[in-house]
N, C-alpha and C. Protein backbone atom coordinates (compact mmCIF):
# COMPACT_ATOMS: atom_id res chain seq x y z
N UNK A 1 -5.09 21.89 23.44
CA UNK A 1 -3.95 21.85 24.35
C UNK A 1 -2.91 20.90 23.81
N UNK A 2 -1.53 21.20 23.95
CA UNK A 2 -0.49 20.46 23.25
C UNK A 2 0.00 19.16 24.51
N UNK A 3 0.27 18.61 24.14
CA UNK A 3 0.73 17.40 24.69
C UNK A 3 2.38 18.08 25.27
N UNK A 4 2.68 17.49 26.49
CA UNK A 4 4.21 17.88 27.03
C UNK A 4 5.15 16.96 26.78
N UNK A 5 5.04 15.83 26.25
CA UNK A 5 6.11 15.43 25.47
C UNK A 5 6.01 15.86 24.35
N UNK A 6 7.37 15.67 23.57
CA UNK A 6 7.75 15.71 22.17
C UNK A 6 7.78 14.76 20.88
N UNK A 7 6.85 13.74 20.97
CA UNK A 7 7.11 12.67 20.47
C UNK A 7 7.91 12.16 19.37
N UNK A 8 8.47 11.41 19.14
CA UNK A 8 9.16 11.16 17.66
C UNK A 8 10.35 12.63 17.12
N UNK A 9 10.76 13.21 18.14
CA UNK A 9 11.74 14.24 17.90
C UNK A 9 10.39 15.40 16.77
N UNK A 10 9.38 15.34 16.64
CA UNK A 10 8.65 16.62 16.17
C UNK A 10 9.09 18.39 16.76
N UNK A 11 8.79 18.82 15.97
CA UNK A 11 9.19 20.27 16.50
C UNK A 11 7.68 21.12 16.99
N UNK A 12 8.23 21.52 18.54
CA UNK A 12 6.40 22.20 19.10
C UNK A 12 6.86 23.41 18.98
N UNK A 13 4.80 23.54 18.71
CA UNK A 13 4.75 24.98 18.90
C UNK A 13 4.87 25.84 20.01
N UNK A 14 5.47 27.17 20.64
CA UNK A 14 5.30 27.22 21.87
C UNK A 14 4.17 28.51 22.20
N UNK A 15 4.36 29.57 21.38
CA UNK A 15 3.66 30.61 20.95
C UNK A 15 3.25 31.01 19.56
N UNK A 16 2.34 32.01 18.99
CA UNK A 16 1.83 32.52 18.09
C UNK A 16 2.63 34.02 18.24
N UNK A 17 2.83 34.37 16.84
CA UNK A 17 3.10 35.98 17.00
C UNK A 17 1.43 36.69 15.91
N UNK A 18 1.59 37.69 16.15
CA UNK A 18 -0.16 38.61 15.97
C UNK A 18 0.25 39.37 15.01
N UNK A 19 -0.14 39.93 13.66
CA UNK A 19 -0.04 41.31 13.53
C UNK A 19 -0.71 42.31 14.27
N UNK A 20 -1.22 43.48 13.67
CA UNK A 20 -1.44 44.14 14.18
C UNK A 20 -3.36 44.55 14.01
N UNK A 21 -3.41 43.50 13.39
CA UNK A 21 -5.19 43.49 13.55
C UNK A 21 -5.00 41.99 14.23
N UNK A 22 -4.27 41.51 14.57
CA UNK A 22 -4.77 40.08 15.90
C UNK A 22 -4.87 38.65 14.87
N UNK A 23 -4.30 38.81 13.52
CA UNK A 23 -3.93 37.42 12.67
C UNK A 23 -2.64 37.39 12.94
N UNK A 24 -2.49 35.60 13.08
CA UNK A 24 -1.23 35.09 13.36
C UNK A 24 -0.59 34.77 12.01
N UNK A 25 0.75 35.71 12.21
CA UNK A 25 1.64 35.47 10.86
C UNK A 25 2.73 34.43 11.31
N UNK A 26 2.80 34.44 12.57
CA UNK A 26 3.98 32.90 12.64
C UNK A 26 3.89 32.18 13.77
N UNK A 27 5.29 31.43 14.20
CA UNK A 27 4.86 30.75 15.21
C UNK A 27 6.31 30.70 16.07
N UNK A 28 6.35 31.05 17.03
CA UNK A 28 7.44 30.78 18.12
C UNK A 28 7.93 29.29 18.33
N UNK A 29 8.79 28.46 18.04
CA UNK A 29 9.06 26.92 18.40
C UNK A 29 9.92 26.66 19.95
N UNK A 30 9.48 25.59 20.11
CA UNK A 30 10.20 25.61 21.19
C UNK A 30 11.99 25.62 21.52
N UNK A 31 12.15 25.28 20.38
CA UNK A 31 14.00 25.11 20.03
C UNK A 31 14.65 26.53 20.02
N UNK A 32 13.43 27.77 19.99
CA UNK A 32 13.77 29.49 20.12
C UNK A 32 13.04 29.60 18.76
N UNK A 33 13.35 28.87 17.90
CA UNK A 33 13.82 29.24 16.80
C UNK A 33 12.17 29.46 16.22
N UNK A 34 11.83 30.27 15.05
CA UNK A 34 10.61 30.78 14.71
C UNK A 34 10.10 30.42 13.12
N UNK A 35 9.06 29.83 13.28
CA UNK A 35 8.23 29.46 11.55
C UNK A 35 7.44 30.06 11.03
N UNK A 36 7.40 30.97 9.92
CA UNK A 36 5.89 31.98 9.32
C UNK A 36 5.00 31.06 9.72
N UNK A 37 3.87 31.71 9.06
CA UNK A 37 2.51 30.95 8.53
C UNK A 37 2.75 29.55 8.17
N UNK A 38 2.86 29.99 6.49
CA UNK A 38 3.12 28.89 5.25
C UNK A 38 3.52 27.74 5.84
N UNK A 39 5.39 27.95 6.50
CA UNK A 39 6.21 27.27 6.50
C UNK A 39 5.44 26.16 8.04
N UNK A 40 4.54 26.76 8.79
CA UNK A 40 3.91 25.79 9.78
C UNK A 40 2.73 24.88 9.08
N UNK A 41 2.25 25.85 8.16
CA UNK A 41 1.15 24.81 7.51
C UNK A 41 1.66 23.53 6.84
N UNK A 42 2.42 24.09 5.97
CA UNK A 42 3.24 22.54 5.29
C UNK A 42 4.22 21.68 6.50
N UNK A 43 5.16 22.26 7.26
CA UNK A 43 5.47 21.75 8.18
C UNK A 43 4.34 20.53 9.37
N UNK A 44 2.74 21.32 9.15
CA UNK A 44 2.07 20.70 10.03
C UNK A 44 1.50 19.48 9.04
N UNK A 45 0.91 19.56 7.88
CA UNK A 45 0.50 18.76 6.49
C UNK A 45 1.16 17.13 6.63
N UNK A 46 2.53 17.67 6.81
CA UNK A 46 3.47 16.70 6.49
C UNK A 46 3.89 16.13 8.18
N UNK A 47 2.99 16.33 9.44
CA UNK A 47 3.15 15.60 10.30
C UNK A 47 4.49 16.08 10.86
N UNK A 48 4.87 17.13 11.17
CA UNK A 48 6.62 17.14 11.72
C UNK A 48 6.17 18.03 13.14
N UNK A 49 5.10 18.78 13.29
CA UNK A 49 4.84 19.49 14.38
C UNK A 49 3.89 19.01 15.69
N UNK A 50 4.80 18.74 16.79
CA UNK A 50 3.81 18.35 17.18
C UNK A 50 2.98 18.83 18.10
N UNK A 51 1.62 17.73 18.55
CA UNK A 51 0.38 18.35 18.84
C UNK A 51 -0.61 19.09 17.84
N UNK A 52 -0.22 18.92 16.71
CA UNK A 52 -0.87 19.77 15.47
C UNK A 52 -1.35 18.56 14.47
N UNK A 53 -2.77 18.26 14.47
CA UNK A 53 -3.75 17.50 13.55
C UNK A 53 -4.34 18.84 12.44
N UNK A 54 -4.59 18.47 11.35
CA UNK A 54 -5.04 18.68 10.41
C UNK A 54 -6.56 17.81 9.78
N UNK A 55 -7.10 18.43 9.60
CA UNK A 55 -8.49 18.14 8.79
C UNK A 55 -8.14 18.29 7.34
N UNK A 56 -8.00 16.91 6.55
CA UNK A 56 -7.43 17.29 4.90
C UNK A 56 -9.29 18.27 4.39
N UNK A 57 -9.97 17.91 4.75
CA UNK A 57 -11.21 19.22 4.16
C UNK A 57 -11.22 20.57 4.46
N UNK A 58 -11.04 20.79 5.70
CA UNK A 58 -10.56 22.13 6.75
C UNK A 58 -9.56 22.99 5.62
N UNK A 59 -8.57 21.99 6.07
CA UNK A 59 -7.15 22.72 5.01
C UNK A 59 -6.84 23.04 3.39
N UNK A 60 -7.97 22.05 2.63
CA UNK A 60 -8.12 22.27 1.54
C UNK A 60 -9.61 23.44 1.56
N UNK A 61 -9.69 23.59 2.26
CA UNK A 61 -11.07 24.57 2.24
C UNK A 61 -10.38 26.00 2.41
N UNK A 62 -9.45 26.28 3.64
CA UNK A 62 -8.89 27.41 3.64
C UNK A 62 -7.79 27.74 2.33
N UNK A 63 -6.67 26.87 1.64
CA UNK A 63 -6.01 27.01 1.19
C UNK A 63 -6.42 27.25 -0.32
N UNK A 64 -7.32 26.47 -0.86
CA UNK A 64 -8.27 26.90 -1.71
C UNK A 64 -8.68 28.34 -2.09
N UNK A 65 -9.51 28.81 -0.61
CA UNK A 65 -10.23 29.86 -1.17
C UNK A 65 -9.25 30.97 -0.15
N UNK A 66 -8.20 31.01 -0.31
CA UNK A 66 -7.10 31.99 0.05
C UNK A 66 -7.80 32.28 1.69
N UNK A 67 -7.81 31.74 2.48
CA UNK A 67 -8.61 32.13 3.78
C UNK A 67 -7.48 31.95 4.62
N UNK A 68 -6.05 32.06 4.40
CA UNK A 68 -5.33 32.07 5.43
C UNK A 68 -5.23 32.86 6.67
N UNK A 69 -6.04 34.08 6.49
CA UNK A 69 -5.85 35.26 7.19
C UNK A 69 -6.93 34.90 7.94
N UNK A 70 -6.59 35.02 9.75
CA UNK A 70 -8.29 34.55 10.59
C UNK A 70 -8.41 33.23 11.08
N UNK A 71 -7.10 32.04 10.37
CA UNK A 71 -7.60 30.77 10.54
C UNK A 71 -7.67 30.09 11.97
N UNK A 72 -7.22 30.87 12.96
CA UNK A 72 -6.95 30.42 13.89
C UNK A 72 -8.27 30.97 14.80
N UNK A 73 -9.42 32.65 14.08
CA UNK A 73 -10.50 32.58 14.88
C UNK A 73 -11.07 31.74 14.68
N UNK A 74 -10.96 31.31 12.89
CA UNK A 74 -11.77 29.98 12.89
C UNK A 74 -12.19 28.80 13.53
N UNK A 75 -10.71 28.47 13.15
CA UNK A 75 -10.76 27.06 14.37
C UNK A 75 -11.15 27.61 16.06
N UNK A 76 -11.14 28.74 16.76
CA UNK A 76 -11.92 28.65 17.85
C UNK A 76 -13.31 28.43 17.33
N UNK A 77 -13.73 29.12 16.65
CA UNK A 77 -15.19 29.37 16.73
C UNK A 77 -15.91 28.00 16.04
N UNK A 78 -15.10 26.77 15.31
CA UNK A 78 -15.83 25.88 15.15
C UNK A 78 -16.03 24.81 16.43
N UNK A 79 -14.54 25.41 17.17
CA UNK A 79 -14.59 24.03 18.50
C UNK A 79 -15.35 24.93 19.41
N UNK A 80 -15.24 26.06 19.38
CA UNK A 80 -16.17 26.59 20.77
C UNK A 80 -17.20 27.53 20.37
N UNK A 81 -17.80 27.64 19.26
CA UNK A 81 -18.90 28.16 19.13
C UNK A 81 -18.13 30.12 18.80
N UNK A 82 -19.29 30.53 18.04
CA UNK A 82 -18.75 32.42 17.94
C UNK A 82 -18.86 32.92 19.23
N UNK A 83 -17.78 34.03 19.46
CA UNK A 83 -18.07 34.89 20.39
C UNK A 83 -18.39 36.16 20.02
C-alpha cells in the first residue's frame, strides 16, 4: 500500500496498465502523466518514486535473467504466498 503523502516532491504511482495476457507494461502517475516499464524501474532504482522500495538482489535477479515480464505476479506471490 502506498503512503498518501508525497514526500520529498517524488512522483506516485497511481495505476498499472496490463497487456493483454495481464503483464504490466507501464504505469499511470499521479501528475496524469504515464511511465513504461523500464523508465519506472530506473526511475524507482534511483529513489524518485514514491512508496516504491527495491530489493538490490530482487532487481538484479530479475534484470539479469531478463524476467521483466510477470514481475509484479512475482512480487505478490513472494509477499503473499502462490495462488
Amino acid at each position: 500500500m502506498m503512503p498518501d503523502t508525497n514526500p520529498k516532491g517524488k512522483r506516485k504511482i497511481v495505476s498499472a496498465k496490463r497487456n493483454k495476457g495481464g503483464e504490466i507494461i507501464g504505469f499511470q502517475l499521479e501528475d496524469h502523466g504515464f511511465m513504461d516499464y523500464q523508465g519506472a524501474l530506473s526511475e524507482a532504482k534511483a529513489g524518485k518514486l514514491a512508496g516504491i522500495n527495491l530489493y538490490p538482489s530482487f532487481v538484479k535477479d530479475v534484470i539479469s535473467q531478463g524476467k521483466q515480464n510477470g514481475l509484479l505476479k512475482r512480487l505478490r506471490n513472494l509477499l503473499f504466498g502462490s495462488k
